[in-house]
N, C-alpha and C. Protein backbone atom coordinates (compact mmCIF):
# COMPACT_ATOMS: atom_id res chain seq x y z
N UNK A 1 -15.41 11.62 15.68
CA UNK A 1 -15.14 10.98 16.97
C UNK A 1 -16.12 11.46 18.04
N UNK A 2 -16.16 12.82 17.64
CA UNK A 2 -17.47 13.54 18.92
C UNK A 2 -16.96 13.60 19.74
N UNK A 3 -16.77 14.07 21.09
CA UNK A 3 -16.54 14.37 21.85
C UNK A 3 -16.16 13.45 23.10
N UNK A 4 -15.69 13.08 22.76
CA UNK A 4 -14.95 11.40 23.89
C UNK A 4 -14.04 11.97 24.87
N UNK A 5 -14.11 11.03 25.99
CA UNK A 5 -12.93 11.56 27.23
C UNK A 5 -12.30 10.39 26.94
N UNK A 6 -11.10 10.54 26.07
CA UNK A 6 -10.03 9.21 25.83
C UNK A 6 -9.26 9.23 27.04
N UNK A 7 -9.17 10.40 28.07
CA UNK A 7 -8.12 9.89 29.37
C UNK A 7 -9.04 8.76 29.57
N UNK A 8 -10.79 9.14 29.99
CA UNK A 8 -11.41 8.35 30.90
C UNK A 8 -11.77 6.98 30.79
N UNK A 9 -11.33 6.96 29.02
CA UNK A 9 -11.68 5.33 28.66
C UNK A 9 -10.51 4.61 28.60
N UNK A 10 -9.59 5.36 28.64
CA UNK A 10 -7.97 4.77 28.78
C UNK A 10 -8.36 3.87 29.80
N UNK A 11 -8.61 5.00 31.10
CA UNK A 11 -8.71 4.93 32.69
C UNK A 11 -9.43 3.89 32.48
N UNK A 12 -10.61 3.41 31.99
CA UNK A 12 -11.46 2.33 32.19
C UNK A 12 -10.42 0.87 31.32
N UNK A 13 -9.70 0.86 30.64
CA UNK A 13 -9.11 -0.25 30.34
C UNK A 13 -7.93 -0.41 31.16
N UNK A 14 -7.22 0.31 31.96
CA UNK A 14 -6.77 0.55 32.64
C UNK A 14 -5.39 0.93 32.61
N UNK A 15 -5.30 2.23 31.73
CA UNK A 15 -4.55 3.11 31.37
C UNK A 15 -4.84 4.48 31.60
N UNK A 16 -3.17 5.04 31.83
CA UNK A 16 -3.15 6.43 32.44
C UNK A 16 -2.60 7.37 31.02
N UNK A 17 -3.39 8.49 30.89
CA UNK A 17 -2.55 9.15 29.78
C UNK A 17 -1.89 10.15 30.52
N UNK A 18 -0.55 9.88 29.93
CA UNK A 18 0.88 10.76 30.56
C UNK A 18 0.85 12.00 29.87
N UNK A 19 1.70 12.62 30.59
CA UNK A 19 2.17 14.34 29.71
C UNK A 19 2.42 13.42 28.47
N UNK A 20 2.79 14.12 27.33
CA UNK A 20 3.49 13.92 25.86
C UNK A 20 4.83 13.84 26.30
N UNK A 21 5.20 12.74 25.77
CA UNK A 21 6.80 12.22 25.92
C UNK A 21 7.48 13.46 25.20
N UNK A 22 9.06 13.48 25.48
CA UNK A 22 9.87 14.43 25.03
C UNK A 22 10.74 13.32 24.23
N UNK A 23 11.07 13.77 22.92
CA UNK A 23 12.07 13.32 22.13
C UNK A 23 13.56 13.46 23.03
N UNK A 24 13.74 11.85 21.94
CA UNK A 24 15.37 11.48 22.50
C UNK A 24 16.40 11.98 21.98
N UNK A 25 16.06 12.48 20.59
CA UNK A 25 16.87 12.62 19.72
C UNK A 25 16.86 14.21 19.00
N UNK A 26 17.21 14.58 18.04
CA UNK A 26 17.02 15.61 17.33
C UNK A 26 16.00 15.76 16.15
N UNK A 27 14.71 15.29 16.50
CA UNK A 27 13.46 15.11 15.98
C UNK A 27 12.68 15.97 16.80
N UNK A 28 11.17 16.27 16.32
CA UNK A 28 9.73 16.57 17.31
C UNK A 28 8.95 15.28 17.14
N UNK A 29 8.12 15.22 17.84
CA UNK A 29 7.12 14.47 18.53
C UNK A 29 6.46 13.87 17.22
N UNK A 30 5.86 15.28 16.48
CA UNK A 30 4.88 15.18 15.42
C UNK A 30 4.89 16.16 14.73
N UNK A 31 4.43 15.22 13.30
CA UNK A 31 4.65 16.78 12.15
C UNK A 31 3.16 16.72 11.46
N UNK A 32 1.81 17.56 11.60
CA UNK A 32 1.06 17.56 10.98
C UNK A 32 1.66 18.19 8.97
N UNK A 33 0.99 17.32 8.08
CA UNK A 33 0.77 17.77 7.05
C UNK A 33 -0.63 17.39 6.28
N UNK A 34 -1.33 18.70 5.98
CA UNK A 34 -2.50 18.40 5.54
C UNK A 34 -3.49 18.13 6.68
N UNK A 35 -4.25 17.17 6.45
CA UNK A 35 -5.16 16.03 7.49
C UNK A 35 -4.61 15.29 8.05
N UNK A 36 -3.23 14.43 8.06
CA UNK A 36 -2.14 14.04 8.12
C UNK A 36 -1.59 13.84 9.89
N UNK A 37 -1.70 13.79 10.76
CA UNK A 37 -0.52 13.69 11.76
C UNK A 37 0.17 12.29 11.96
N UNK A 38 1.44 12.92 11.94
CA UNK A 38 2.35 11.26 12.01
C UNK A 38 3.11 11.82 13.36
N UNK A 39 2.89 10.81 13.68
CA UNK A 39 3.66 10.47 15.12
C UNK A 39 4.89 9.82 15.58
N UNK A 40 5.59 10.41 15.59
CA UNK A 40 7.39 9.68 15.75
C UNK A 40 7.21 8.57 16.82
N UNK A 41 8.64 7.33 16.44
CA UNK A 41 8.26 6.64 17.21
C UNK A 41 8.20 6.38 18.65
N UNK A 42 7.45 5.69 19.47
CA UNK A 42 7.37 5.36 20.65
C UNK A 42 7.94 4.61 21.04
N UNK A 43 8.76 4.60 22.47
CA UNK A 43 9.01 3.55 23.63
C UNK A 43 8.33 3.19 24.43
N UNK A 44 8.46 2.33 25.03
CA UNK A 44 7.38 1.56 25.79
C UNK A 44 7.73 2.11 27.54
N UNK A 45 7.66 3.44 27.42
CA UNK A 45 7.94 4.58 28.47
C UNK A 45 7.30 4.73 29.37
N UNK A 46 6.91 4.29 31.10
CA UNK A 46 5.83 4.96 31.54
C UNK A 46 6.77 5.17 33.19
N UNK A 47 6.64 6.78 33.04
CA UNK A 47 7.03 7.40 34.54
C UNK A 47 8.77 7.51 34.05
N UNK A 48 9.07 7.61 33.10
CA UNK A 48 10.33 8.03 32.78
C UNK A 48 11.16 6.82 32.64
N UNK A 49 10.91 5.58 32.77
CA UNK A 49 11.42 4.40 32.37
C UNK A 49 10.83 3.17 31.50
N UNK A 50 11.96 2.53 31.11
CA UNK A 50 11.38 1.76 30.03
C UNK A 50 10.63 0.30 30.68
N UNK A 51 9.32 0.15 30.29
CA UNK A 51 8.63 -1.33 30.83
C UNK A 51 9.41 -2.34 30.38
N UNK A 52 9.74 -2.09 29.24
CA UNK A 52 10.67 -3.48 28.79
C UNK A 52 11.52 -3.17 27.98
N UNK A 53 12.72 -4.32 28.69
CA UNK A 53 14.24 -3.83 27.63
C UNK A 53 14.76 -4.82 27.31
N UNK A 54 15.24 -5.06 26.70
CA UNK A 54 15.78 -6.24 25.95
C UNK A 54 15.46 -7.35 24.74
N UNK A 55 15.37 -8.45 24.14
CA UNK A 55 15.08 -8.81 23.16
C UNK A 55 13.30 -9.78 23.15
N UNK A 56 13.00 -10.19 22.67
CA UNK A 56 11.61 -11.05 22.74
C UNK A 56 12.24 -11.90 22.44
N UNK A 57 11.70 -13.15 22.28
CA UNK A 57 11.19 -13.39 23.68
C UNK A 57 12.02 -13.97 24.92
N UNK A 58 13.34 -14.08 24.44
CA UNK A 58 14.60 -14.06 25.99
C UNK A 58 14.11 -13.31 27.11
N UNK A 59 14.21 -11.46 26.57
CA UNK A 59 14.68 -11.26 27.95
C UNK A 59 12.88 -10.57 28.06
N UNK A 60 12.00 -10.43 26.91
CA UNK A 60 10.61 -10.06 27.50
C UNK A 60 9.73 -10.55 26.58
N UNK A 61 8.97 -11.60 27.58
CA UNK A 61 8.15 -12.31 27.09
C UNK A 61 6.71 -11.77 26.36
N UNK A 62 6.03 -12.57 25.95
CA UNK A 62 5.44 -11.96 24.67
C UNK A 62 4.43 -11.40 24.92
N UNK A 63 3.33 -11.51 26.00
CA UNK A 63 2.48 -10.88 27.17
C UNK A 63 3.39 -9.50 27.50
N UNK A 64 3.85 -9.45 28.16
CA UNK A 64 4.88 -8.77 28.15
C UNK A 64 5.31 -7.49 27.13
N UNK A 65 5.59 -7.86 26.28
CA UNK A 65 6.33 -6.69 24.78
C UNK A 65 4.35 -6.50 24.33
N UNK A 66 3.56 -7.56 24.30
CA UNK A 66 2.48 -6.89 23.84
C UNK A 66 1.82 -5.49 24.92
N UNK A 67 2.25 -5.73 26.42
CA UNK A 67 1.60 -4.43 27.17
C UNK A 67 2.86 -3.22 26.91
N UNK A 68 3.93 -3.81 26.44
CA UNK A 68 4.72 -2.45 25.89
C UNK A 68 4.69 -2.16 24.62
N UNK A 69 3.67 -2.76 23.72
CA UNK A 69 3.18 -2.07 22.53
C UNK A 69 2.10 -1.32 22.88
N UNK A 70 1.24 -1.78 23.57
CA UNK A 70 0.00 -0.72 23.97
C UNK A 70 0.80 0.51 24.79
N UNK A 71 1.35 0.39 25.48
CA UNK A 71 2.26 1.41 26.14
C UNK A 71 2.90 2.27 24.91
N UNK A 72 3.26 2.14 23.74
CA UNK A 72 3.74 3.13 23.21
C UNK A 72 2.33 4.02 22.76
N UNK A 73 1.46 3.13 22.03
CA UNK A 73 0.40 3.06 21.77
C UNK A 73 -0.26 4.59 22.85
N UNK A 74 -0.64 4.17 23.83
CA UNK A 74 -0.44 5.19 25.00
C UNK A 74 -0.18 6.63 24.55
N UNK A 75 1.84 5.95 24.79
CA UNK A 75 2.06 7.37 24.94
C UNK A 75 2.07 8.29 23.57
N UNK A 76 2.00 7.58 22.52
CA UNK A 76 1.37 7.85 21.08
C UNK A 76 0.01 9.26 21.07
N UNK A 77 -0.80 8.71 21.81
CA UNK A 77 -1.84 9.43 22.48
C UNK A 77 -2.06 10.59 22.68
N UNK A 78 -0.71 10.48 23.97
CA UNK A 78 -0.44 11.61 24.71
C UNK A 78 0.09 12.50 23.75
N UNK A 79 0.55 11.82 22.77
CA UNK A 79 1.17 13.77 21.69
C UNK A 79 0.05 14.37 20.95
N UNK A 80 -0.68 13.46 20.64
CA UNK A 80 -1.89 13.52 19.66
C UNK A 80 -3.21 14.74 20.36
N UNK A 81 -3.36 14.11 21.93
CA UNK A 81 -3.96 15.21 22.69
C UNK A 81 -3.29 16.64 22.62
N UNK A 82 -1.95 16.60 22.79
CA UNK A 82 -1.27 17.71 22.87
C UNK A 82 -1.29 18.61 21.61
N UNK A 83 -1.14 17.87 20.71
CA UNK A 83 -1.23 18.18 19.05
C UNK A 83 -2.66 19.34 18.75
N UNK A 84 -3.72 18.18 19.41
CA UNK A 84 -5.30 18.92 19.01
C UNK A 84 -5.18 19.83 20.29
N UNK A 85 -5.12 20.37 21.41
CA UNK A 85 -5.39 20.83 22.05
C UNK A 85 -6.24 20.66 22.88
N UNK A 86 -6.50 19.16 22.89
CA UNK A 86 -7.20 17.99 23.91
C UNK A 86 -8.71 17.97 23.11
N UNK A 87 -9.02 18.82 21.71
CA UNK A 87 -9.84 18.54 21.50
C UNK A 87 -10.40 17.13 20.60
N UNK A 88 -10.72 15.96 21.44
CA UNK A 88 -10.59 14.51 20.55
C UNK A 88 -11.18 14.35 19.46
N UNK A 89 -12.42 15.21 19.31
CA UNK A 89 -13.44 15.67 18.08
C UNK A 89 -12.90 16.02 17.10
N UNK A 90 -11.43 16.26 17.05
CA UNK A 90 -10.33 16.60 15.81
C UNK A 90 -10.06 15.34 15.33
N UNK A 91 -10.10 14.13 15.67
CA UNK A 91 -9.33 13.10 15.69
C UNK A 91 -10.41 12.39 15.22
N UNK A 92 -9.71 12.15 13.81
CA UNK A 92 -10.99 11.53 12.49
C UNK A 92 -10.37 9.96 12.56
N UNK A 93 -9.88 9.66 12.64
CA UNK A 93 -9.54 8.07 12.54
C UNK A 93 -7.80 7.74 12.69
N UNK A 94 -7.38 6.39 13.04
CA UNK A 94 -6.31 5.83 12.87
C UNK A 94 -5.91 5.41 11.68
N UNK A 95 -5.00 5.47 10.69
CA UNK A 95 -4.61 5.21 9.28
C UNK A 95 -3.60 4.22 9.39
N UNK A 96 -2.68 4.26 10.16
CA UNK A 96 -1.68 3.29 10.04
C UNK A 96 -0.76 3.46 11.83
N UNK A 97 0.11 2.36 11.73
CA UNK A 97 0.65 2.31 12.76
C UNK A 97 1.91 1.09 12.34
N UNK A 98 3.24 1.57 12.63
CA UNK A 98 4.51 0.64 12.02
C UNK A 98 5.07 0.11 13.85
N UNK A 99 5.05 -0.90 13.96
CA UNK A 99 5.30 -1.68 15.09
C UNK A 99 7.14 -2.19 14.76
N UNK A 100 8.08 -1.93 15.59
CA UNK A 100 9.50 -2.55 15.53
C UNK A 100 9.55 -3.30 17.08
N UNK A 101 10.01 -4.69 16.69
CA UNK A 101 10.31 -5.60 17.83
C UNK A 101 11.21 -5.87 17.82
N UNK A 102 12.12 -5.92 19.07
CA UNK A 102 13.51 -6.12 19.38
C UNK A 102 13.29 -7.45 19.37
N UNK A 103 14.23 -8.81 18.90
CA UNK A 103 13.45 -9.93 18.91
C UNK A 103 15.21 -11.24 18.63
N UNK A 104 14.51 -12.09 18.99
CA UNK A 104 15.92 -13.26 18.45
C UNK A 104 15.57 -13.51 17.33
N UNK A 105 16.53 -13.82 16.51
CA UNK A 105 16.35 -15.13 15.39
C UNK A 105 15.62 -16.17 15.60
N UNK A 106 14.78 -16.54 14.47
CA UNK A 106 13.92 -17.31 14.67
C UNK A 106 12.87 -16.91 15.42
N UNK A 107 12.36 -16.13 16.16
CA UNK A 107 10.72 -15.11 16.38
C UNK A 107 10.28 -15.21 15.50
N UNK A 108 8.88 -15.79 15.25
CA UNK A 108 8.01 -15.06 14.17
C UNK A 108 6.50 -14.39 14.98
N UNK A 109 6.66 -14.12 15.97
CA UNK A 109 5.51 -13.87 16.07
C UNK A 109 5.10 -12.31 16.77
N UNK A 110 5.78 -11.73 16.00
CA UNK A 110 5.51 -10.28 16.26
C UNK A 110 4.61 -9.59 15.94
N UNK A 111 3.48 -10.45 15.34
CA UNK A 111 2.52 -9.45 15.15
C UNK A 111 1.32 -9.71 16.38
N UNK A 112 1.68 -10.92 17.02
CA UNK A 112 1.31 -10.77 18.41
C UNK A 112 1.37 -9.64 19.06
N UNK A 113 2.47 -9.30 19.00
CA UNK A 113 3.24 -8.23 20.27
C UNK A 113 2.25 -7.01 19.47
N UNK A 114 2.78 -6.71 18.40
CA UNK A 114 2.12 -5.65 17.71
C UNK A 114 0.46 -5.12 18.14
N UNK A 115 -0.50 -7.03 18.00
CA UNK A 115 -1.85 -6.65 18.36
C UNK A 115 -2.12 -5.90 19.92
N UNK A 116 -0.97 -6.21 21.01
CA UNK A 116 -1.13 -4.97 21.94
C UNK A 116 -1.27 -3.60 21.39
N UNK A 117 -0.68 -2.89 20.93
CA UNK A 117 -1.30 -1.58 20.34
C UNK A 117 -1.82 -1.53 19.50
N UNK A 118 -2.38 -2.72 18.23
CA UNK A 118 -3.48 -2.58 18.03
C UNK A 118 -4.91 -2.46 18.33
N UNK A 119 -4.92 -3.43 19.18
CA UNK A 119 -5.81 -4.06 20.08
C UNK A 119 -6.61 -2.60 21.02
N UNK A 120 -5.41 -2.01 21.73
CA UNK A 120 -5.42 -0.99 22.40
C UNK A 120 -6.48 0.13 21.54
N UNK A 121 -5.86 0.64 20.36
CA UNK A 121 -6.28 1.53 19.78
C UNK A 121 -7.85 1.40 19.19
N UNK A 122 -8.50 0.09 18.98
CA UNK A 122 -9.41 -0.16 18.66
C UNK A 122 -10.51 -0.76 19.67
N UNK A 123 -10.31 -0.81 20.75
CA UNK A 123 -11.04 -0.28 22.14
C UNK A 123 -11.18 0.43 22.54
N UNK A 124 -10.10 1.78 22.30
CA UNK A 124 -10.38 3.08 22.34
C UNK A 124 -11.15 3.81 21.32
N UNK A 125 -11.17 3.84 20.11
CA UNK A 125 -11.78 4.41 19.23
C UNK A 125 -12.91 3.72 18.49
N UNK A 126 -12.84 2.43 18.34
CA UNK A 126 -13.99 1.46 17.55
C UNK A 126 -13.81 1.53 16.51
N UNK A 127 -14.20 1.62 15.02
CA UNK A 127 -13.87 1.38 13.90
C UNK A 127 -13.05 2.24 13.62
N UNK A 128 -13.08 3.84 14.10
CA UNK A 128 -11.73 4.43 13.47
C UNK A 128 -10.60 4.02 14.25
N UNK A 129 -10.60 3.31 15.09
CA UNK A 129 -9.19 2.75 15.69
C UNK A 129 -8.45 1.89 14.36
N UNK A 130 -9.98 0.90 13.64
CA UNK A 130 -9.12 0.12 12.53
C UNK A 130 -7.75 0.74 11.73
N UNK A 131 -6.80 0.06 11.55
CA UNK A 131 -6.01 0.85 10.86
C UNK A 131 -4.94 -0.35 9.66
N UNK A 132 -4.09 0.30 9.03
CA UNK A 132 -3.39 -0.69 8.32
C UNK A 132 -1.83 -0.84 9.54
N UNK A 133 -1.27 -1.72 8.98
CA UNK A 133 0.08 -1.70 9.94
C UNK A 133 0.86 -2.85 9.28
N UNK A 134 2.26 -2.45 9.57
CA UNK A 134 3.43 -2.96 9.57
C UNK A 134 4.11 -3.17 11.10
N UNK A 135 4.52 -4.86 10.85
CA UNK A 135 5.13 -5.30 12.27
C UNK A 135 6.49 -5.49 11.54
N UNK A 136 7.53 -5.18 11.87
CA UNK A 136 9.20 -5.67 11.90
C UNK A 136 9.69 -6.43 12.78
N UNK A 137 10.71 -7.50 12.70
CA UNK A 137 11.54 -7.85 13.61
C UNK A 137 13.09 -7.33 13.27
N UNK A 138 13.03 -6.39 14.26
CA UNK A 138 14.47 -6.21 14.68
C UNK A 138 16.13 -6.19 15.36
N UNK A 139 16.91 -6.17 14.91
CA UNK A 139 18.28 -7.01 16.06
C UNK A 139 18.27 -5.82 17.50
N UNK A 140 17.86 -4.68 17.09
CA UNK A 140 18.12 -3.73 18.28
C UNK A 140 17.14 -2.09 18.45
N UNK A 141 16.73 -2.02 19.02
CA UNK A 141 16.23 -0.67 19.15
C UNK A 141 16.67 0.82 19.71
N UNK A 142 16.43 1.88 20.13
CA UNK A 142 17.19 2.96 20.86
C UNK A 142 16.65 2.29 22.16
N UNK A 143 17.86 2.76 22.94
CA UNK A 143 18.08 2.18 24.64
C UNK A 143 17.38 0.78 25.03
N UNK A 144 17.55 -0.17 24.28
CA UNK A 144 17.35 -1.13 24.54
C UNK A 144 15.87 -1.96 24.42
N UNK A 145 15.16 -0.47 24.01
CA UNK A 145 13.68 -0.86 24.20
C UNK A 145 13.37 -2.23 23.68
N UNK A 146 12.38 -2.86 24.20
CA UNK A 146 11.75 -4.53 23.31
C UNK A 146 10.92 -4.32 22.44
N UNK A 147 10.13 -3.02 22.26
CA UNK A 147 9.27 -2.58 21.15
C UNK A 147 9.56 -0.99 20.88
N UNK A 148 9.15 -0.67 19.75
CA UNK A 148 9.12 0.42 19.61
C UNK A 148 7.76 0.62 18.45
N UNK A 149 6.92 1.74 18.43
CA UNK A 149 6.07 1.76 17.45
C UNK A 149 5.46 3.36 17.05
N UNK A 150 5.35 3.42 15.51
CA UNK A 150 5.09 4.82 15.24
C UNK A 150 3.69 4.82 14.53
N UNK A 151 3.17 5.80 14.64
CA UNK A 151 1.15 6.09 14.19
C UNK A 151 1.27 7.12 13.40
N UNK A 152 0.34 7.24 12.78
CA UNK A 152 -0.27 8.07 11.49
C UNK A 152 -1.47 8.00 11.93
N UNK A 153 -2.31 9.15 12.01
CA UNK A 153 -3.53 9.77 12.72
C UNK A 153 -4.17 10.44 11.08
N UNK A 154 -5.41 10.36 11.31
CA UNK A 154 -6.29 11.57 10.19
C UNK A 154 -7.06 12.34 11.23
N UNK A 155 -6.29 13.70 11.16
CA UNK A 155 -7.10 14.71 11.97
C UNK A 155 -7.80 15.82 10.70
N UNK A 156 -8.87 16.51 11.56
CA UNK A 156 -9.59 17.50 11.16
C UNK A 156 -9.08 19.40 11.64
């Protein structure tokens, strides 16, 4: 990766990287194994509240759940810095990323929503942003969120 300022290119797409979110639950953030970091999942969290709550595309439209996939995407980030010790030169590529959409019956188009944090991640990084991924549609998420999404990192 070399030595990249991912706050500053966030900043240039026009994203802020937050402290590392705190778990909701009785989990951590992230569990390196090996080369390995996996990243528990994300809400679409910024400043201690959720951007979007409720189902796709009723109560958040699809513009919408896609800037709260990049938003987990985000705060995804923010553990990953915390993880390396802000050093980004650790951070060998993106491997995967599992996208869950809160969604009605009859949605099919969640991998829309999804390409927000794809999209995201591969403007930030360039080919190691490429990654594999899984989009779900789901009846409900924790606290209501409209997306939720978890990453798998290859660090050094």
């Amino acid at each position: 990766m070399g030595h990249m300022d991912i706050a500053k290119k966030l900043s240039e797409l026009g994203w802020t990287l937050p402290a590392a979110p705190k778990p909701v639950g009785a989990y951590v953030p992230a569990v390196r194994t090996g080369n390995l970091l996996f990243i528990s999942g994300q809400l679409p969290v910024w400043s201690g509240k959720l951007i979007a709550e409720g189902k796709v595309p009723s109560d958040v439209n699809v513009e919408m759940a896609r800037k709260a996939a990049a938003q987990c995407a985000v705060n995804a980030l923010a553990i990953v810095a915390d993880e390396l010790g802000g050093d980004w030169s650790r951070l060998v590529r993106v491997v995967r990323i599992g996208v869950f959409v809160q969604c009605e019956v009859g949605f099919h188009d969640q991998a829309k929503v999804a390409n927000g944090a794809s999209e995201l991640l591969q403007e930030v990084f360039g080919d190691a942003g490429k990654h594999a991924r899984a989009t779900v549609g789901v009846n409900a998420l924790p606290l209501n969120a409209a997306v939720e999404a978890e990453f798998l990192f290859e660090v050094s």
